[in-house]
Protein backbone atom coordinates (compact mmCIF):
# COMPACT_ATOMS: atom_id res chain seq x y z
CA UNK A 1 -13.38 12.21 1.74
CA UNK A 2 -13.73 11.88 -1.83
CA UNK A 3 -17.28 11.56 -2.35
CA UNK A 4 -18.27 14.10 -0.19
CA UNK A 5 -15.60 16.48 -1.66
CA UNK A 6 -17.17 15.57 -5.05
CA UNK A 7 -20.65 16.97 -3.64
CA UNK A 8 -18.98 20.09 -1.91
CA UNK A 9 -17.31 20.94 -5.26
CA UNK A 10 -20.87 20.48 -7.46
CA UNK A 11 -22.31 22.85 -4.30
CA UNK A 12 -19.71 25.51 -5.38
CA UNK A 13 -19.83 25.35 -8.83
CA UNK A 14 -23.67 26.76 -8.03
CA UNK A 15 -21.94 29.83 -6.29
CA UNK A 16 -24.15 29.29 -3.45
CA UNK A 17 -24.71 32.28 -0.99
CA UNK A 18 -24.66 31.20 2.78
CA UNK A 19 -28.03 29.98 3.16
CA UNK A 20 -27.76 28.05 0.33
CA UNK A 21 -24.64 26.66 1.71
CA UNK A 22 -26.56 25.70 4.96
CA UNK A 23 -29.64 24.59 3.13
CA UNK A 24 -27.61 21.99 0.84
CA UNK A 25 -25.84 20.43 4.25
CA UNK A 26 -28.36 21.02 7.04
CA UNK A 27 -31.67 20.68 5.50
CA UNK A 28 -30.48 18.29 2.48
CA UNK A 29 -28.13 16.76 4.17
CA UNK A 30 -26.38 16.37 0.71
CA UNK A 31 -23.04 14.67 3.11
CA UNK A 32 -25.33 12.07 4.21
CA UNK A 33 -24.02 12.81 7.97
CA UNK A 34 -25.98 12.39 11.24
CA UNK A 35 -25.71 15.50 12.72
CA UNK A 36 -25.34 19.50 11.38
CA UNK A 37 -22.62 19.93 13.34
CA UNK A 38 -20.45 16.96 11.71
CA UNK A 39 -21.53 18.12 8.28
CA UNK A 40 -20.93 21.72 8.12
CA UNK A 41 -17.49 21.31 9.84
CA UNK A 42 -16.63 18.76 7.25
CA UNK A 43 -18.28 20.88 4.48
CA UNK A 44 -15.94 23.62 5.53
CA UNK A 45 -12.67 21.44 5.77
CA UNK A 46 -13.40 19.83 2.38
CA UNK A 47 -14.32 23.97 0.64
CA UNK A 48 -11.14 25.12 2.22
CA UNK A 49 -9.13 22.46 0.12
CA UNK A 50 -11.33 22.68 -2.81
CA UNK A 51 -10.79 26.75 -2.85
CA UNK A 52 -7.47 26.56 -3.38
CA UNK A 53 -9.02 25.61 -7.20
CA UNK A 54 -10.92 26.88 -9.71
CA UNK A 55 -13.83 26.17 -11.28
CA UNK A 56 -12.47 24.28 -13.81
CA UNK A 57 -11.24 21.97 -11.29
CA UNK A 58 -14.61 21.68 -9.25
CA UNK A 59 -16.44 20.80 -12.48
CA UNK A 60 -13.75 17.88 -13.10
CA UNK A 61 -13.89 16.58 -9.41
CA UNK A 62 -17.82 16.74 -9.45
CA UNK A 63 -18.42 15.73 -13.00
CA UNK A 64 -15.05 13.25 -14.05
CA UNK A 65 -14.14 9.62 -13.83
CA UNK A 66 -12.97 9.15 -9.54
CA UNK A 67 -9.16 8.73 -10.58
CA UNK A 68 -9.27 12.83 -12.09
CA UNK A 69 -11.58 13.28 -8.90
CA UNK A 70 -8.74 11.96 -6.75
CA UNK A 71 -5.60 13.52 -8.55
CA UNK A 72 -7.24 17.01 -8.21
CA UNK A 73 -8.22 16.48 -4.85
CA UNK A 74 -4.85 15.42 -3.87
CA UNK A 75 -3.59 18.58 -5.76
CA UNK A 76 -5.84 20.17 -3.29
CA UNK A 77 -4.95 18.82 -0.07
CA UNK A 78 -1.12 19.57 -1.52
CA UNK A 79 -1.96 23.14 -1.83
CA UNK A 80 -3.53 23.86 1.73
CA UNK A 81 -0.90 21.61 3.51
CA UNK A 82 2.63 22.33 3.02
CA UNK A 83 3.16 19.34 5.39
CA UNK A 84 1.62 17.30 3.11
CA UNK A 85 3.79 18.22 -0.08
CA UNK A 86 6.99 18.19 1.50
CA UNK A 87 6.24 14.58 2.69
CA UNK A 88 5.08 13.61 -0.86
CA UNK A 89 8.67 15.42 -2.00
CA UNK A 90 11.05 14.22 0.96
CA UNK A 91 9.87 10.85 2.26
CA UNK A 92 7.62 9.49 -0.62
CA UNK A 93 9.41 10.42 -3.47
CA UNK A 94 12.39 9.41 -1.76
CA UNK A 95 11.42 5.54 -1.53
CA UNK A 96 10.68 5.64 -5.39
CA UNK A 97 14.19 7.00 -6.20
CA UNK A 98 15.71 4.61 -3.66
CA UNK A 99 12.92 1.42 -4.70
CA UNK A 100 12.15 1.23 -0.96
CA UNK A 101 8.64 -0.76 -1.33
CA UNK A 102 6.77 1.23 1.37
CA UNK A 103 6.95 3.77 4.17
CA UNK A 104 7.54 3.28 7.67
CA UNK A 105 6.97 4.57 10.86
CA UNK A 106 10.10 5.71 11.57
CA UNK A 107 10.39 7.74 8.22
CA UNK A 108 7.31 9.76 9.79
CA UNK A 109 9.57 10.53 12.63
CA UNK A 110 12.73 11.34 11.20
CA UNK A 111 10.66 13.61 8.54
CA UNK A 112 9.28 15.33 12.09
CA UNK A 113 12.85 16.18 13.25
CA UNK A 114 13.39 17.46 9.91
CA UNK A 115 10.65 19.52 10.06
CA UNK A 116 11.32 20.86 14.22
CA UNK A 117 15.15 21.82 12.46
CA UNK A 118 13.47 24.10 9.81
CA UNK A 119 10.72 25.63 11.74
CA UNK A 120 11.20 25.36 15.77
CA UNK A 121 7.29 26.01 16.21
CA UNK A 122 7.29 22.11 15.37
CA UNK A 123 8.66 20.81 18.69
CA UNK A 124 5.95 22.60 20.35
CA UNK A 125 3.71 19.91 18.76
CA UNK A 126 2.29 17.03 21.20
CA UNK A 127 2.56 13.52 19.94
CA UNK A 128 -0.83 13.13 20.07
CA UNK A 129 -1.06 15.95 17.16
CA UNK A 130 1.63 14.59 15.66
CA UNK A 131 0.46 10.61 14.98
CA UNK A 132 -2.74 12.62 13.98
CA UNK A 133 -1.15 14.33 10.94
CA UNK A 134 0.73 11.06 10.21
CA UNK A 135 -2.88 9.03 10.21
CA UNK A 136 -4.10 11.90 7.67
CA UNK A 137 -1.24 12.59 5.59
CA UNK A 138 -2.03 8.18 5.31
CA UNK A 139 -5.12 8.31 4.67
CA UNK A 140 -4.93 11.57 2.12
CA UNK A 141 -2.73 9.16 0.34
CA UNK A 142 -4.19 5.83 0.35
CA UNK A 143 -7.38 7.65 -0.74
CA UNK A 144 -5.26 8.84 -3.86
CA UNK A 145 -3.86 5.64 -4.38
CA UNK A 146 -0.28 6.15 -3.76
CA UNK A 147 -0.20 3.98 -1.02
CA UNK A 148 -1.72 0.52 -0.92
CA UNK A 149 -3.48 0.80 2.35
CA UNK A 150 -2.88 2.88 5.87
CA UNK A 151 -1.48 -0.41 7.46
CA UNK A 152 1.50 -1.66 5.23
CA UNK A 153 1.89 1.71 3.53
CA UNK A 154 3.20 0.14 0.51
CA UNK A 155 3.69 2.63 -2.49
CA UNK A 156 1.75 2.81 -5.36
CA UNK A 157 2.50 5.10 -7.75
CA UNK A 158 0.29 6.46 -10.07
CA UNK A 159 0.62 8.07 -13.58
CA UNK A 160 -1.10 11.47 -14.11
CA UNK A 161 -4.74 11.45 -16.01
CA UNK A 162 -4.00 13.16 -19.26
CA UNK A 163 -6.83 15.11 -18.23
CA UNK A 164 -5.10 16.33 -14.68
CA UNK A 165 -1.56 16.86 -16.64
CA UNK A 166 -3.78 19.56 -19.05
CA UNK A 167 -5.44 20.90 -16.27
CA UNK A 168 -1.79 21.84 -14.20
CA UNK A 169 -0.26 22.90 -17.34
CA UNK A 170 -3.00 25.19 -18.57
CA UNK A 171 -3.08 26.72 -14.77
CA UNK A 172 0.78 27.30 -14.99
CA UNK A 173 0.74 24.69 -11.96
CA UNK A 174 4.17 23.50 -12.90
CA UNK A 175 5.41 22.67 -9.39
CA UNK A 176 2.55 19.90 -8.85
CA UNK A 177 3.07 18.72 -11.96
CA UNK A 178 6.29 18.02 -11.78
CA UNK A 179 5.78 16.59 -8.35
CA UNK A 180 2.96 14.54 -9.29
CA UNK A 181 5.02 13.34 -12.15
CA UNK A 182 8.00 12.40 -9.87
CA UNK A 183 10.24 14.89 -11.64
């Protein structure tokens, strides 16, 4: 949800109190959705990512070209889903080391048996939950750009904004950066 996230993130750079929060996305309808219900859970998904940044961040997704937007929001995502990042780390940056041209359905899986050895909590997933993490942990990334589309799943790697790099080096963020940089 980039463009929404871009208008959550210029919301909190205005340190809004809560009826300002409900103002902007009820009232305003700054989302653009058709009902307060679908915006204010959204508006809270998209603020719990985005608070895992600083303001400095916020100002860049709100304010900067859409491919710092997307790198920072991708940083966010990373930081509030550890599910997310250790895909990125085992499967994706996997295929690049091996050249493998895109992902496939069965790396999902065997990444899920992975995950059910580490942390037995995981088998107590349905499949239904679990093809719904797949089809966001997609969608997170074709929205990024690092995969072509949420049908072929081809990957696309992209090269850090100079802007982004600064940003994760000045926060001491050296674990997404050398992620993000395919370290």
């Amino acid at each position: 949800m980039p463009l929404e996230s871009r208008r959550i993130a210029a919301l909190l750079l205005t340190i809004p109190d809560a009826n300002t929060w409900k103002k902007a996305l009820i009232e305003d309808n700054i989302l653009q959705k058709k009902t307060p219900k679908t915006a204010l859970r959204q508006a809270n998904l998209i603020k719990k990512r985005l608070i895992t940044l600083d303001a400095v961040a916020w100002e860049m997704i709100a304010n900067r070209e859409q491919e710092v937007a997307l790198q920072l929001l991708l940083v966010a995502a990373m930081k509030q889903s550890h599910l997310l990042t250790d895909f990125f780390q085992s499967v994706y940056l996997e295929h690049l080391r091996r050249l493998d041209v895109a992902i496939v359905v069965n790396d999902w899986e065997v990444f899920m048996a992975e995950c059910a050895h580490k942390d037995t909590s995981v088998k107590q997933w349905s499949a239904l939950t679990q093809r719904k993490l797949f089809e966001v942990i997609r969608r997170i990334l074709v929205e990024a750009k690092y995969l072509e589309n949420t049908r072929t799943m081809k990957l696309t790697p992209q090269a850090l904004h100079p802007n982004v790099q600064r940003y994760l080096a000045q926060q001491g963020d050296d674990a997404f950066l050398n992620l993000l940089e395919f370290r």
